[in-house]
N, C-alpha and C. Protein backbone atom coordinates (compact mmCIF):
# COMPACT_ATOMS: atom_id res chain seq x y z
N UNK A 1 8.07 100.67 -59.26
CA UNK A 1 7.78 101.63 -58.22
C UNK A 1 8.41 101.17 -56.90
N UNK A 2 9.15 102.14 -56.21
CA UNK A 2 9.86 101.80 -54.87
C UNK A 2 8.90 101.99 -53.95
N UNK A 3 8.65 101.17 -53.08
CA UNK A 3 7.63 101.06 -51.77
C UNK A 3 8.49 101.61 -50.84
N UNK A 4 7.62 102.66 -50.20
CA UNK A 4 8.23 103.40 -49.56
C UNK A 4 8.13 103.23 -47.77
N UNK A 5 9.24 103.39 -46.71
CA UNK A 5 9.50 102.45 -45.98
C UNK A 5 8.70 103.21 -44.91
N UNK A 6 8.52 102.16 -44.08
CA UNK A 6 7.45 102.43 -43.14
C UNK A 6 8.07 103.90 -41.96
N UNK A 7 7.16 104.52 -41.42
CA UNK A 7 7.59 105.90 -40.71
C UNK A 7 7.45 104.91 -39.37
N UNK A 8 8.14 105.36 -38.24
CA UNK A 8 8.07 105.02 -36.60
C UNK A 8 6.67 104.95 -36.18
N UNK A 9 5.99 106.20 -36.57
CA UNK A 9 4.47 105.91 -35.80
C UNK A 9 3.54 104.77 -37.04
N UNK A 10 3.93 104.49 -37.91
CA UNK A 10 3.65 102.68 -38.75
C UNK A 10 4.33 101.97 -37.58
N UNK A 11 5.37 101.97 -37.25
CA UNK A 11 6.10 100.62 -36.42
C UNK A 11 5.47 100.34 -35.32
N UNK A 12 5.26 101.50 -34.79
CA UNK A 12 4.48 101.44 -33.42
C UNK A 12 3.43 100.89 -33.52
N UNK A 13 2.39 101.72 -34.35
CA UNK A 13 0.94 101.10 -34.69
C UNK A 13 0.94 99.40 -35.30
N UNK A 14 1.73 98.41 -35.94
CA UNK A 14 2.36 97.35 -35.94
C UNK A 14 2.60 96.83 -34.66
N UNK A 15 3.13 97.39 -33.85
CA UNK A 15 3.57 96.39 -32.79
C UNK A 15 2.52 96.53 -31.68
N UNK A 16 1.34 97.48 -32.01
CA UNK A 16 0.05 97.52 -31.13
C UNK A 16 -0.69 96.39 -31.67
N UNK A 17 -0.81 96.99 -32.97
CA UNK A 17 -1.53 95.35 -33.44
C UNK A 17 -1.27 94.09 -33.17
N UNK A 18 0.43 93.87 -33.19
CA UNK A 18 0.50 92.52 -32.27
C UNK A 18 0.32 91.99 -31.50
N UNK A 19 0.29 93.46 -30.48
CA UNK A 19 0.35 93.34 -28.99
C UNK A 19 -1.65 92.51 -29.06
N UNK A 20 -2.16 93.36 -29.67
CA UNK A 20 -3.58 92.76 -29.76
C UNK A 20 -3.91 91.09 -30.12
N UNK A 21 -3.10 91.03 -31.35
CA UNK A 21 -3.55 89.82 -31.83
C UNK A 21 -2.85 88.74 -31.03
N UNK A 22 -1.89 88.87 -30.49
CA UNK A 22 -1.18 88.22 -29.28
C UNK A 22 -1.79 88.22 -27.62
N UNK A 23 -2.70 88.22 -27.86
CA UNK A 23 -2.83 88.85 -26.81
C UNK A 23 -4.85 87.64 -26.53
N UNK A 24 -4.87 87.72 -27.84
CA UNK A 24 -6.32 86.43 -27.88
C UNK A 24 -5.71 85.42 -27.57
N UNK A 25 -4.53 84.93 -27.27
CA UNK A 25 -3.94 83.97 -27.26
C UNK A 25 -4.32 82.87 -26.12
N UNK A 26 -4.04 84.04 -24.34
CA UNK A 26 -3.92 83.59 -23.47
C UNK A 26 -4.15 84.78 -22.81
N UNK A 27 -4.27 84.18 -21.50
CA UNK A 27 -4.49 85.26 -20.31
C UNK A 27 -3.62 86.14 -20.06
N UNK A 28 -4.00 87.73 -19.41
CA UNK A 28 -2.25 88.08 -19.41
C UNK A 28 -1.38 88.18 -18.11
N UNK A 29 0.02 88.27 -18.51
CA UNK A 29 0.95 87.99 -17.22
C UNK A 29 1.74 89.13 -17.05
N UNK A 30 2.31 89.19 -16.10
CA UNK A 30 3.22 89.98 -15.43
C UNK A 30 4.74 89.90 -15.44
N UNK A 31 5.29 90.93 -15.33
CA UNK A 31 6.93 90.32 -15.16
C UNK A 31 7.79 89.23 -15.84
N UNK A 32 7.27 88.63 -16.70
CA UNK A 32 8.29 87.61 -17.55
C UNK A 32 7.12 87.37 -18.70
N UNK A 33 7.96 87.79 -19.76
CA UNK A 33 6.85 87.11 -21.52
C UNK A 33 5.87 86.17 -21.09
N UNK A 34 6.53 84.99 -20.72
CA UNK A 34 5.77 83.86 -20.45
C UNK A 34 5.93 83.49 -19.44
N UNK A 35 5.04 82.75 -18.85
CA UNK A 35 4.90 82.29 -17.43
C UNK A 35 3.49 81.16 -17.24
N UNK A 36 4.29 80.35 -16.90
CA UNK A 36 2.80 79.04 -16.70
C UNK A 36 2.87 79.27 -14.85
N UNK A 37 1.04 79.14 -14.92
CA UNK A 37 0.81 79.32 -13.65
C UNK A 37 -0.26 77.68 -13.17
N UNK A 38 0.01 77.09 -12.31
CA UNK A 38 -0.29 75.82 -11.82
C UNK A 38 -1.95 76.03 -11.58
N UNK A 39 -2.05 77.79 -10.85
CA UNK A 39 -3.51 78.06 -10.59
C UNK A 39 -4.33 78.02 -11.50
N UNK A 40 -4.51 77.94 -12.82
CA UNK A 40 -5.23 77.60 -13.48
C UNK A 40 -5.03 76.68 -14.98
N UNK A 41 -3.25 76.07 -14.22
CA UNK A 41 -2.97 75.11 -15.40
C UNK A 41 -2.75 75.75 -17.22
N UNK A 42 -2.55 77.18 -17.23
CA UNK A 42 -1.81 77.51 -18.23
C UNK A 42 -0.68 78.63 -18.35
N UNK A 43 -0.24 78.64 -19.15
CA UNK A 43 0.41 80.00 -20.04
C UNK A 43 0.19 81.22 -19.77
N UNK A 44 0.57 82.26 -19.19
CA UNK A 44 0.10 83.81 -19.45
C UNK A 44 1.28 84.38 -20.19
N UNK A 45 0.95 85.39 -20.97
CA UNK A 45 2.25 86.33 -21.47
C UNK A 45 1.58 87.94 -21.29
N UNK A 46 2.71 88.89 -21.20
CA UNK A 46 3.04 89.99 -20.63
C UNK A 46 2.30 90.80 -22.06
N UNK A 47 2.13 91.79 -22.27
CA UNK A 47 1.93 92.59 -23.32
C UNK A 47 3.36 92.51 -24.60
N UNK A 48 4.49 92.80 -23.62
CA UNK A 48 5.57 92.07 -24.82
C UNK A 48 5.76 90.56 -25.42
N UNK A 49 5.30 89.59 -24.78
CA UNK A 49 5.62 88.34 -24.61
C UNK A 49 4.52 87.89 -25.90
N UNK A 50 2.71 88.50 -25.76
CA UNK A 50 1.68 88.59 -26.52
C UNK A 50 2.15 89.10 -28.17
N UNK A 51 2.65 90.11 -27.97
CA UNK A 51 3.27 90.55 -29.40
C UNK A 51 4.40 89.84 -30.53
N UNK A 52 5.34 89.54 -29.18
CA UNK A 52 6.32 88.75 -29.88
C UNK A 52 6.08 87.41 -29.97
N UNK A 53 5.16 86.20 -29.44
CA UNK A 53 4.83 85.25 -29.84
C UNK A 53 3.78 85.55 -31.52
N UNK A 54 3.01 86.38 -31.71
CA UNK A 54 2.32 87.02 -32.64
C UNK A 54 2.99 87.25 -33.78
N UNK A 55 4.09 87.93 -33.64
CA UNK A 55 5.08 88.29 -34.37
C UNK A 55 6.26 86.96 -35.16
N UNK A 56 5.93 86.26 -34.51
CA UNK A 56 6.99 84.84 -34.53
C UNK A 56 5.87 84.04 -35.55
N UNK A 57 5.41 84.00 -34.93
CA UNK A 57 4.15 83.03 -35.47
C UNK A 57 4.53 81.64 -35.16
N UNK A 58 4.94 81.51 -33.84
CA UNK A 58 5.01 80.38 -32.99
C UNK A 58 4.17 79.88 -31.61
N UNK A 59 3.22 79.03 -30.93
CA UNK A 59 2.88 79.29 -30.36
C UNK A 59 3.30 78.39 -29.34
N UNK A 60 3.41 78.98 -27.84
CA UNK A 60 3.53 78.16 -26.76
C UNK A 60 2.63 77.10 -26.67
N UNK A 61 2.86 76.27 -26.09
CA UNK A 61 1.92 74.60 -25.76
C UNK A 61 1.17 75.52 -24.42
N UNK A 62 0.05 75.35 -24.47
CA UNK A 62 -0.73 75.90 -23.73
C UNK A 62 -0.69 75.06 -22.27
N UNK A 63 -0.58 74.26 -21.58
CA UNK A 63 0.02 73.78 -20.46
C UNK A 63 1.41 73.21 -20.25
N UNK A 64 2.11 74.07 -20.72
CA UNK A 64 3.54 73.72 -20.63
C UNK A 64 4.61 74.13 -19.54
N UNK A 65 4.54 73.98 -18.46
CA UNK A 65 5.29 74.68 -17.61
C UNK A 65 6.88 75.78 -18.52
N UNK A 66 6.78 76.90 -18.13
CA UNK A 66 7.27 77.91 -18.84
C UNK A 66 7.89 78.46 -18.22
N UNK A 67 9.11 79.53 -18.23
CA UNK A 67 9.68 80.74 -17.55
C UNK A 67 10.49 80.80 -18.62
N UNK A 68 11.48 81.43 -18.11
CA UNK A 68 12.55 82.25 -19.76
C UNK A 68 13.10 81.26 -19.53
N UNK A 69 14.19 80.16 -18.92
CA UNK A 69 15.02 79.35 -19.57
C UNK A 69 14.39 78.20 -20.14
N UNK A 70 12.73 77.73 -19.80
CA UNK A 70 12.40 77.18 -20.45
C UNK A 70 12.51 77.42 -21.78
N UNK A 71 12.05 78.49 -21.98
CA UNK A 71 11.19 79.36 -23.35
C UNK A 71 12.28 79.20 -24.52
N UNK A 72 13.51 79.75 -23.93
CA UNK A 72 14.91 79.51 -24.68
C UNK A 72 15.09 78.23 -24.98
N UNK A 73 15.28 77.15 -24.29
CA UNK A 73 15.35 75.68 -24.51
C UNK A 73 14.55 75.28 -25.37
N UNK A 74 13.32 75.49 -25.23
CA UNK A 74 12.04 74.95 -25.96
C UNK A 74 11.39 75.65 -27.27
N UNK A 75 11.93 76.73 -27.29
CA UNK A 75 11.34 77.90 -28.39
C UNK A 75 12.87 78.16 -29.00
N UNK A 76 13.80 78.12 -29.45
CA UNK A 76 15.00 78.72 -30.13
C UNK A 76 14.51 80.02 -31.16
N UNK A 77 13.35 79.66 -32.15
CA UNK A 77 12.85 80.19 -33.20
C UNK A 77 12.26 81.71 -32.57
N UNK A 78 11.54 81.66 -31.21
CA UNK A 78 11.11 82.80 -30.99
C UNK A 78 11.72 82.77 -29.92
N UNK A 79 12.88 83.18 -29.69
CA UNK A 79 13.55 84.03 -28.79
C UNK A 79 14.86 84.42 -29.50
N UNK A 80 15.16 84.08 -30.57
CA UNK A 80 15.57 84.67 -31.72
C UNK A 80 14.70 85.79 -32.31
N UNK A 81 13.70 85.78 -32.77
CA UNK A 81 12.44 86.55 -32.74
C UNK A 81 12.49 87.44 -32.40
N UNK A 82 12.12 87.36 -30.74
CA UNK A 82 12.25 88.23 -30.16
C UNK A 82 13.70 89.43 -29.85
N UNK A 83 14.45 88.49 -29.75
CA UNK A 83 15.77 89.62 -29.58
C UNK A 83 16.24 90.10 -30.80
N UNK A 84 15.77 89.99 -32.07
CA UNK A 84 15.87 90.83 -33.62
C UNK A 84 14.59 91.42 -32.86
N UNK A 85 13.32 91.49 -32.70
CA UNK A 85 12.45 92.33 -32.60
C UNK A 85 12.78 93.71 -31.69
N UNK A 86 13.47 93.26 -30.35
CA UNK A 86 13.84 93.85 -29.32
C UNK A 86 15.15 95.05 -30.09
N UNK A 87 15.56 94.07 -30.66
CA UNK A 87 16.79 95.26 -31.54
C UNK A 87 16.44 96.31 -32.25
N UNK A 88 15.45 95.87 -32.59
CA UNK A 88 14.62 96.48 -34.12
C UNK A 88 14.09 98.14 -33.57
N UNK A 89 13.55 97.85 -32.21
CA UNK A 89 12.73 98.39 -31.02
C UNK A 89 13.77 99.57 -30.29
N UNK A 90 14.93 99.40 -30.49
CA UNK A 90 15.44 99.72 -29.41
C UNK A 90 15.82 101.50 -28.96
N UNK A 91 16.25 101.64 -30.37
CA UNK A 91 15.84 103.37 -30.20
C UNK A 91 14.77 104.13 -30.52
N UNK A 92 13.35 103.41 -30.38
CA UNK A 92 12.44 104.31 -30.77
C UNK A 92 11.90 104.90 -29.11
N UNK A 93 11.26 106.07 -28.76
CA UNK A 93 11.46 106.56 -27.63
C UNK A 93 10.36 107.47 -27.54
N UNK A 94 10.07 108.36 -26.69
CA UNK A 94 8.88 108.93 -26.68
C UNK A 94 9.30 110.11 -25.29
N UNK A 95 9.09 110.94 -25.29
CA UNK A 95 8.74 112.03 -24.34
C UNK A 95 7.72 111.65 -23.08
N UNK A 96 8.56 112.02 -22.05
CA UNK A 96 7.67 111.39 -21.35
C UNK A 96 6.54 112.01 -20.59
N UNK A 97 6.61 113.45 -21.03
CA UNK A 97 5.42 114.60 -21.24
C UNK A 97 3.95 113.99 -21.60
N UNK A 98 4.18 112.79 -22.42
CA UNK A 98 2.68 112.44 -23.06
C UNK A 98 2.43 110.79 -22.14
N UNK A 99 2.84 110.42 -21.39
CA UNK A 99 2.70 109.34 -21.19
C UNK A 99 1.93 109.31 -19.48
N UNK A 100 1.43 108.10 -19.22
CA UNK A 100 0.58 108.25 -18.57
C UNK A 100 1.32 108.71 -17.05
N UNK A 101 0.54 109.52 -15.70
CA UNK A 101 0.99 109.98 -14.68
C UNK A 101 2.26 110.67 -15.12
N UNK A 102 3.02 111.01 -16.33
CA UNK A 102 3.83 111.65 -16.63
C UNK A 102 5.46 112.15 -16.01
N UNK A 103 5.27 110.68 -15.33
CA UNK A 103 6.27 110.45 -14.16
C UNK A 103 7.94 110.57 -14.59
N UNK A 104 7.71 110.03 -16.13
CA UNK A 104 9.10 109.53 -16.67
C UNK A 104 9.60 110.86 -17.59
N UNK A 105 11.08 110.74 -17.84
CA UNK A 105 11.98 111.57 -18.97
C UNK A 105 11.53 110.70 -20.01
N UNK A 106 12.62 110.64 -20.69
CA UNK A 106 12.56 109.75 -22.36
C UNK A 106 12.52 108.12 -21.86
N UNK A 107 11.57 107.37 -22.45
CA UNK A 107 11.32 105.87 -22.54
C UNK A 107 11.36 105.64 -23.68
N UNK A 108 11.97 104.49 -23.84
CA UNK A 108 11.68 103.46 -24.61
C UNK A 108 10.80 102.68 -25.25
N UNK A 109 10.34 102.47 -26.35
CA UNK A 109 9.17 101.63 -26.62
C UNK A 109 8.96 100.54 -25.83
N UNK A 110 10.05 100.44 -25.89
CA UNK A 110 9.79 98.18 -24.87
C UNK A 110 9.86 98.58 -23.28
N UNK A 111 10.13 99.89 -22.77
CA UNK A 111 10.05 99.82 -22.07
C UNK A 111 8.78 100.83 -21.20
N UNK A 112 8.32 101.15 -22.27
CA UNK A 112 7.18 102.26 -21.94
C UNK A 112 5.81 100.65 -21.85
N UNK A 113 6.01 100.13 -23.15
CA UNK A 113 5.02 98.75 -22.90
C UNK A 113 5.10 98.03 -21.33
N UNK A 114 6.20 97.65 -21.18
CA UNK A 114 6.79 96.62 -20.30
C UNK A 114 6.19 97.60 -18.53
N UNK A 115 6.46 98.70 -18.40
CA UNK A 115 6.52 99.48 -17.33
C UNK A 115 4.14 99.71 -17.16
N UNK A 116 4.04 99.72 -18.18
CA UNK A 116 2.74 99.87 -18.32
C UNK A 116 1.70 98.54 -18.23
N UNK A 117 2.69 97.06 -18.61
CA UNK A 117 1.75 95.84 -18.11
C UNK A 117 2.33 95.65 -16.45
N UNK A 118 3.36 96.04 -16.08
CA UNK A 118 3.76 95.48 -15.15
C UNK A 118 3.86 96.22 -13.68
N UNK A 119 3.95 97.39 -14.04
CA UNK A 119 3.77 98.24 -13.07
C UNK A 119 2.34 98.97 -13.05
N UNK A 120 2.17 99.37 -13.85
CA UNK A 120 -0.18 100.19 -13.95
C UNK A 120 -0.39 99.17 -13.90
N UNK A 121 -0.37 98.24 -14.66
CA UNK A 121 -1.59 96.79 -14.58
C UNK A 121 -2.38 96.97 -15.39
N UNK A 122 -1.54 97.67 -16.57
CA UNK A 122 -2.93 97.99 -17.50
C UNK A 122 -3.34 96.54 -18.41
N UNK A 123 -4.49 96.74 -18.67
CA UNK A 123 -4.61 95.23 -20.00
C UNK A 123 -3.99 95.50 -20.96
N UNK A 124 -3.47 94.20 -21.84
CA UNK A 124 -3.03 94.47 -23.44
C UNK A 124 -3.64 95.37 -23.84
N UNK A 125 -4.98 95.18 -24.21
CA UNK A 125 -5.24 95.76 -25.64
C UNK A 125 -5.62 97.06 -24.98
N UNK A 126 -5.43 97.79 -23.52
CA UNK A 126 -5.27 99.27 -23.27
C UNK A 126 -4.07 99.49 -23.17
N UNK A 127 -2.78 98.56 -23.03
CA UNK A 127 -2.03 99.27 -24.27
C UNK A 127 -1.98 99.63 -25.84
N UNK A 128 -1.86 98.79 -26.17
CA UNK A 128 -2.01 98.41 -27.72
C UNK A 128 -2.58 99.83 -28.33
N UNK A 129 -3.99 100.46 -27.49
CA UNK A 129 -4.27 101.62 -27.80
C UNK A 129 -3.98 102.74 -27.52
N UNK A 130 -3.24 102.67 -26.09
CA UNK A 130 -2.25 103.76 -25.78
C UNK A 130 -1.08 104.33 -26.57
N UNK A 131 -0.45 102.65 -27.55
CA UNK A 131 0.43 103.07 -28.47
C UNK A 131 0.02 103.80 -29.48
N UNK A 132 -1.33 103.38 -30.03
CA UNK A 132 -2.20 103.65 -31.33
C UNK A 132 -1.84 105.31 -31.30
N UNK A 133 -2.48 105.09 -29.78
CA UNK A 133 -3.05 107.51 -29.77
C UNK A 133 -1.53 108.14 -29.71
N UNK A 134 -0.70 107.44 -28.88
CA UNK A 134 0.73 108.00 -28.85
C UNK A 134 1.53 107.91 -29.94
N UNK A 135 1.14 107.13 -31.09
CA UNK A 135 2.52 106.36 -32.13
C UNK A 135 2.76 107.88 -33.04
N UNK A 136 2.46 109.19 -33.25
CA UNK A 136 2.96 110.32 -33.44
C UNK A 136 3.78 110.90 -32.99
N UNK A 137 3.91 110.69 -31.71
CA UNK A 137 5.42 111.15 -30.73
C UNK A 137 5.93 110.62 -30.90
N UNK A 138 6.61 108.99 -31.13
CA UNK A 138 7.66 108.28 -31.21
C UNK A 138 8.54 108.87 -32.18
N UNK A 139 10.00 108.93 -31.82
CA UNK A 139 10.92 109.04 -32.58
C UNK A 139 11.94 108.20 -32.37
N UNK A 140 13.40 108.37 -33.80
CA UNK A 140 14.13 107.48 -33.29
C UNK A 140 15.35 107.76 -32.27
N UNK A 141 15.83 107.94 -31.31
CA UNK A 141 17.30 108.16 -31.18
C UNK A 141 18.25 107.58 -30.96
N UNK A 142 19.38 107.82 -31.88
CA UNK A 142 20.36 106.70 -32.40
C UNK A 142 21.28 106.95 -31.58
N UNK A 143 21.37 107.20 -30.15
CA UNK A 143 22.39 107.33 -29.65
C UNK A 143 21.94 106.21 -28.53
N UNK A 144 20.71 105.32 -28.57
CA UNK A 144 20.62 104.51 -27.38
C UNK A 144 21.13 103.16 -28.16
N UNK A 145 21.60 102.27 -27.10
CA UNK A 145 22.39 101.30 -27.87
C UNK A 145 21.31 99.99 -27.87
N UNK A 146 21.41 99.64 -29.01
CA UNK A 146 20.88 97.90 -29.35
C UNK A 146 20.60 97.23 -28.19
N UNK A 147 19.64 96.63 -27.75
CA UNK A 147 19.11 95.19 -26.63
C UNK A 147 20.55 93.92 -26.43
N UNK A 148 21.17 93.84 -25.60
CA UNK A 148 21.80 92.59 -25.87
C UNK A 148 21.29 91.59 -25.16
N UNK A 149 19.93 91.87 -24.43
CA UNK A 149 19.66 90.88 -23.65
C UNK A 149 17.92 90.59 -24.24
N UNK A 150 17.44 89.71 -23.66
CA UNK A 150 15.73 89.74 -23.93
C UNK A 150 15.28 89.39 -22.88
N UNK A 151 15.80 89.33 -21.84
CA UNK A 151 14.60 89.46 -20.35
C UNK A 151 14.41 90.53 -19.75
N UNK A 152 13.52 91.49 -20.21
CA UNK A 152 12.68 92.52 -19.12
C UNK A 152 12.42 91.72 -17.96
N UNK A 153 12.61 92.21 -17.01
CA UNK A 153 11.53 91.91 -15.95
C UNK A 153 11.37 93.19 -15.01
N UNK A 154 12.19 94.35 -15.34
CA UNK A 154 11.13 95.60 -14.70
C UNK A 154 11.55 97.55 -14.96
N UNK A 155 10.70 97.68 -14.94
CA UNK A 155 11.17 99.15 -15.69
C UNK A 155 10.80 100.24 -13.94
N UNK A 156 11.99 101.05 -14.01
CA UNK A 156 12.31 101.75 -13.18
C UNK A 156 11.43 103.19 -13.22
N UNK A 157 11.16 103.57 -12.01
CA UNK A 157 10.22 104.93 -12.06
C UNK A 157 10.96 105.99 -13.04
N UNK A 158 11.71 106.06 -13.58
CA UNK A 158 12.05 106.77 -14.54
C UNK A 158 11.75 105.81 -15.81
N UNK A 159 11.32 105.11 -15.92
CA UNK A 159 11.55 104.44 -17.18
C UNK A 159 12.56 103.27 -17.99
N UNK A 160 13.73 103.22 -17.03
CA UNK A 160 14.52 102.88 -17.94
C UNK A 160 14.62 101.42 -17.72
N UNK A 161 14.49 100.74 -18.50
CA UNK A 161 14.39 99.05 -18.46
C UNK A 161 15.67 98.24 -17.62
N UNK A 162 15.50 97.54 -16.62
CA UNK A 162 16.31 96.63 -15.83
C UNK A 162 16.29 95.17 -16.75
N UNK A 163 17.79 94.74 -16.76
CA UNK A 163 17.48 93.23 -17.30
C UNK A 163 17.53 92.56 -16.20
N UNK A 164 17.42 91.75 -16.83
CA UNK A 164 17.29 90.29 -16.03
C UNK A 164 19.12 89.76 -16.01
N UNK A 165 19.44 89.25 -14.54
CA UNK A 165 20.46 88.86 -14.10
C UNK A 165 20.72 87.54 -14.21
C-alpha cells in the first residue's frame, strides 16, 4: 500500500506542532532564532528558531552565549536543518484576507510566523494555533523562489521577509 503524501494544511499543522514542542524549551525571543541574553543568563528562540531546533533534534547549551554566527559555528547540523526546512517552507503562502489586522497581500509561511513573533509579540504557542485554525488556506505557489539565506530578522508591513545582511 502507497502512503499517501502529506496535503499543505498537514505541513502547516506539523510545523505548529514544532513550533509548540520547541518552544518548552526556553523562553521566547525576538528578531534572531537564537539569542542568549546576559539578563537572565540564557538562550531565547523566536517561534522559528523553537521549531527548527525541535525539528533538528539538536539542542542549544542553555547558557551559551549565541547569535547566528555563533549558531552556524557551533551548530553545523541545525542550520543545515534549518535552511532544508526553510526551503521546504518556501512557497507555501496564505491570503492575507485571513490573517491577523489583515494588513498584508500574500505571505509566506516563515514569514507570516516570523512577522507575528516579532512584530504582534504574539507567544509561540498563539502562534502555533493561529497556524492550526489557518492551515486550510495555505497553498502552494511555485512561482516564489527557494530561501537562499536563513536569517530572518524582519518581515515588512506587507509581509514580505527581509534577510539578514
Amino acid at each position: 500500500m502507497i502512503a499517501e503524501q502529506p496535503t499543505i494544511a498537514d505541513e502547516v499543522r506539523f510545523f505548529a506542532q514544532a513550533i509548540r514542542e520547541g518552544s518548552k524549551k526556553r523562553p521566547q525571543g525576538f528578531r534572531e532564532y537564537f539569542l542568549y541574553s546576559p539578563m537572565d543568563d540564557c538562550v531565547h528562540s523566536c517561534a522559528l528558531g523553537a521549531a527548527f531546533e525541535h525539528l533538528s533534534g539538536i539542542t542549544i547549551q542553555e547558557h551559551e552565549p549565541i547569535g547566528n554566527d555563533e549558531r552556524v559555528r557551533l551548530y553545523p547540523e541545525l542550520d543545515l536543518s534549518m535552511k532544508d526546512s526553510l526551503n521546504r517552507m518556501a512557497g507555501i503562502v496564505i491570503d492575507g484576507t485571513y490573517l491577523p489586522e489583515q494588513r498584508m497581500g500574500r505571505v509566506s509561511l516563515v514569514g507570516l510566523v516570523a512577522w507575528t513573533n516579532d512584530r504582534l509579540k504574539y507567544t509561540r504557542e498563539a502562534i502555533a494555533d493561529m497556524l492550526d485554525r489557518l492551515a486550510g488556506h495555505f497553498h502552494y505557489d511555485h512561482y516564489v523562489n527557494k530561501c537562499d539565506y536563513c536569517d530572518v530578522t524582519d518581515v515588512v508591513d506587507n509581509g514580505s521577509v527581509v534577510k539578514n545582511e
